[in-house]
Structure formats: C-alpha cells, structure tokens
Protein backbone atom coordinates (compact mmCIF):
# COMPACT_ATOMS: atom_id res chain seq x y z
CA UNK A 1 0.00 0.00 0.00
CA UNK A 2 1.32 3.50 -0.79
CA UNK A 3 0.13 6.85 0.79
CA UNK A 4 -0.44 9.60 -0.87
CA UNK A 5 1.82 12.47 -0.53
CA UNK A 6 0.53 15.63 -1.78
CA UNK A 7 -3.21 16.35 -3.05
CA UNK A 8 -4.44 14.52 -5.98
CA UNK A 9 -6.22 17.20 -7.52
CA UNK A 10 -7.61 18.02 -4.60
CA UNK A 11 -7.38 18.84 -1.15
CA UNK A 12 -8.62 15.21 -0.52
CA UNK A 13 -9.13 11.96 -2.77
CA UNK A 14 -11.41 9.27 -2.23
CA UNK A 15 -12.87 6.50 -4.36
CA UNK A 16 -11.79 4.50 -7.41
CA UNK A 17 -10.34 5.39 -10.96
CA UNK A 18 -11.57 2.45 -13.08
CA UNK A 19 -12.18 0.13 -10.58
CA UNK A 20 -8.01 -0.09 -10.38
CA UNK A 21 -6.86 2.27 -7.63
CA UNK A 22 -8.67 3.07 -5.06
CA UNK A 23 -8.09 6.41 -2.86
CA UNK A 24 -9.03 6.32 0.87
CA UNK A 25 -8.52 8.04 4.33
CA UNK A 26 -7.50 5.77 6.80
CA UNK A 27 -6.15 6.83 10.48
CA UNK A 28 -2.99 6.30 9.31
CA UNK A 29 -3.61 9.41 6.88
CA UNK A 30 -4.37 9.27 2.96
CA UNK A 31 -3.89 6.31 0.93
CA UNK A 32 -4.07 4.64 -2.09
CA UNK A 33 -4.03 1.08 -3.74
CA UNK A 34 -4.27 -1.35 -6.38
CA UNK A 35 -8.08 -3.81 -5.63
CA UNK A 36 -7.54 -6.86 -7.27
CA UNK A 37 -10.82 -7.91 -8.78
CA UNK A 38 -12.10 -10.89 -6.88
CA UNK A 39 -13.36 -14.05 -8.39
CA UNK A 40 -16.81 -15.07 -7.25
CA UNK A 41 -16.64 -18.68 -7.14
CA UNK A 42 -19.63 -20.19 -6.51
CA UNK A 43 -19.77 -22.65 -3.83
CA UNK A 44 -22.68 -24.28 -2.21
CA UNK A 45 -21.92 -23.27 1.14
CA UNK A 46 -22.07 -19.67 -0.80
CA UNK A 47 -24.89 -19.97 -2.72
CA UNK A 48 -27.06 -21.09 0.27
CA UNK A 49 -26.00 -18.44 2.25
CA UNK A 50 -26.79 -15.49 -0.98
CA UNK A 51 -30.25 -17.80 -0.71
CA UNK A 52 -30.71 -16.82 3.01
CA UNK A 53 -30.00 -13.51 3.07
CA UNK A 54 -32.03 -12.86 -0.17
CA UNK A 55 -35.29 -14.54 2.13
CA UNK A 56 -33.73 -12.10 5.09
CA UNK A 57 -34.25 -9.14 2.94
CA UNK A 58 -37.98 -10.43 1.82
CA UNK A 59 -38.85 -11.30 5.24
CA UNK A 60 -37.85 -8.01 6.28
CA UNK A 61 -39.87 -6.04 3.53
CA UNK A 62 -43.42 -7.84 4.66
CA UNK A 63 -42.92 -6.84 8.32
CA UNK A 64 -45.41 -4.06 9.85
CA UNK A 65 -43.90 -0.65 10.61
CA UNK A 66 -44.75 -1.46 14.15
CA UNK A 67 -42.19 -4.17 13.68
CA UNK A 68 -39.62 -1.91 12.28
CA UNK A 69 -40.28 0.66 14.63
CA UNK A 70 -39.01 -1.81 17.27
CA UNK A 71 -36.25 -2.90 15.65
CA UNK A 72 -35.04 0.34 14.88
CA UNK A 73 -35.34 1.19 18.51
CA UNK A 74 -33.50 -2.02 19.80
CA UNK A 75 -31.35 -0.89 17.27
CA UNK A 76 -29.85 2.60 18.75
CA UNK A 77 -28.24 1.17 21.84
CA UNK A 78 -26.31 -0.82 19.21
CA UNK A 79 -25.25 1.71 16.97
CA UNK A 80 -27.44 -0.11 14.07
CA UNK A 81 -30.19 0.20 11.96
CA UNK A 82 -33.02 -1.20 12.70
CA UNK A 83 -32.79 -3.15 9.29
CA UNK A 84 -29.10 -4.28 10.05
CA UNK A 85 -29.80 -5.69 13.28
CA UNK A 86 -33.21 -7.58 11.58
CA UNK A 87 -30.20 -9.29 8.93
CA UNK A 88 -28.29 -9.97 12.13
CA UNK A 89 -30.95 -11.67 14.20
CA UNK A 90 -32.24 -13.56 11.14
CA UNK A 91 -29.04 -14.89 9.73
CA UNK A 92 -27.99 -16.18 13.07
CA UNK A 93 -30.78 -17.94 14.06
CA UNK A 94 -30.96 -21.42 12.63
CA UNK A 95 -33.35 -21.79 9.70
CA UNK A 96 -36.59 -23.53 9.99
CA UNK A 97 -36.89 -26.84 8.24
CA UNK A 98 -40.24 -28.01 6.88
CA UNK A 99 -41.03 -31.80 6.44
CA UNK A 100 -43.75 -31.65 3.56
CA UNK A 101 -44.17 -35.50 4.09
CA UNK A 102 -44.27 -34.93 7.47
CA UNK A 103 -47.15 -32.13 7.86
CA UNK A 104 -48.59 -33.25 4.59
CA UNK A 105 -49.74 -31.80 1.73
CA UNK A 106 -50.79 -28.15 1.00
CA UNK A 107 -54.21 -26.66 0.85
CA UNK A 108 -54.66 -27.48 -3.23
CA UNK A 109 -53.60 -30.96 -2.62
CA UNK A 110 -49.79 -30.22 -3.81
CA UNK A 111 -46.63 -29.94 -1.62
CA UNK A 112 -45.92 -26.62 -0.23
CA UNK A 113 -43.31 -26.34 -3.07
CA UNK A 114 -45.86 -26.33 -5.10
CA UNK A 115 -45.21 -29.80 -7.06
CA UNK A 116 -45.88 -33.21 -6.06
C-alpha cells in the first residue's frame, strides 16, 4: 500500500479510478491502492448463504412498521439500523426446516413447493 503524498487534484481523494486504484482516508492518513478484482466462485456453502439472506431481505420487507419501529429502537443502543440488526438476528438464528411429508400436503392438494 502507498500513501499519498501531496493532493491529488484536490485537497482530498477518495474512491476508485476504473475500478483499479482506489483512494481512501485511513487513520494512518491518505492512501491509495491497487483492488484486485475478486473471483466469485460459486460454492454451495455460498450460494445457500446469498439464498438466506435474499429470504432475510424479503422477510424483512413484509414486516409491519410497528415491527420496524421496534427494531429500529432495539437498534440505537447498538449503533445499528433497525434493518441491520433484523439481517443480524435472522441470519444467526438457525433456519426452519419443513417436512412436507411430514405435515402433509398443501391446501390445493400439492406440496408446499408447489409440485408433487
């Protein structure tokens, strides 16, 4: 990482030039570096997880304003959002697993998937 000296054009640079260098202030002062572009391999383990968040964010959406409200109150003594901590307490808990065979079928006479 190299710092920046004197002022690129400014009296203070931040942000990227073609997704290449990137220009930041850090406590340690101005700096600026090279981002590698990352590969986004997809694993299971990945994909499930871009699954659960994706419900997270859905989940979220349908909830009352009362709901939010509360959240977003619970959420000050934790320097959050009310959203963030929502994603927080969602991805952390352990997902709910539904037996279809189990419970039986839906209300139309298919699976809750929607197939038999």
């Amino acid at each position: 990482m190299s710092k920046l000296i004197g002022p690129l054009l400014s009296l203070k640079a931040s942000g990227s030039i073609a997704g290449n260098l990137t220009f930041s202030e850090r406590k340690t002062g101005s700096q600026v570096r090279f981002q590698k572009k990352q590969k986004d391999v997809l694993t299971s383990d990945r994909v499930a997880h871009r699954a659960r968040f994706l419900e997270a964010v859905a989940s979220w959406n349908v909830l009352s304003e009362e709901e939010k409200l509360d959240y977003k109150h619970r959420a000050v003594s934790l320097a959050m959002t009310g959203y963030n901590l929502y994603l927080k307490e969602y991805l952390l808990a352990p997902p709910i697993i539904f037996f279809p065979a189990y419970y039986g079928e839906g209300i139309y006479g298919d699976s809750i998937y929607g197939y038999v």
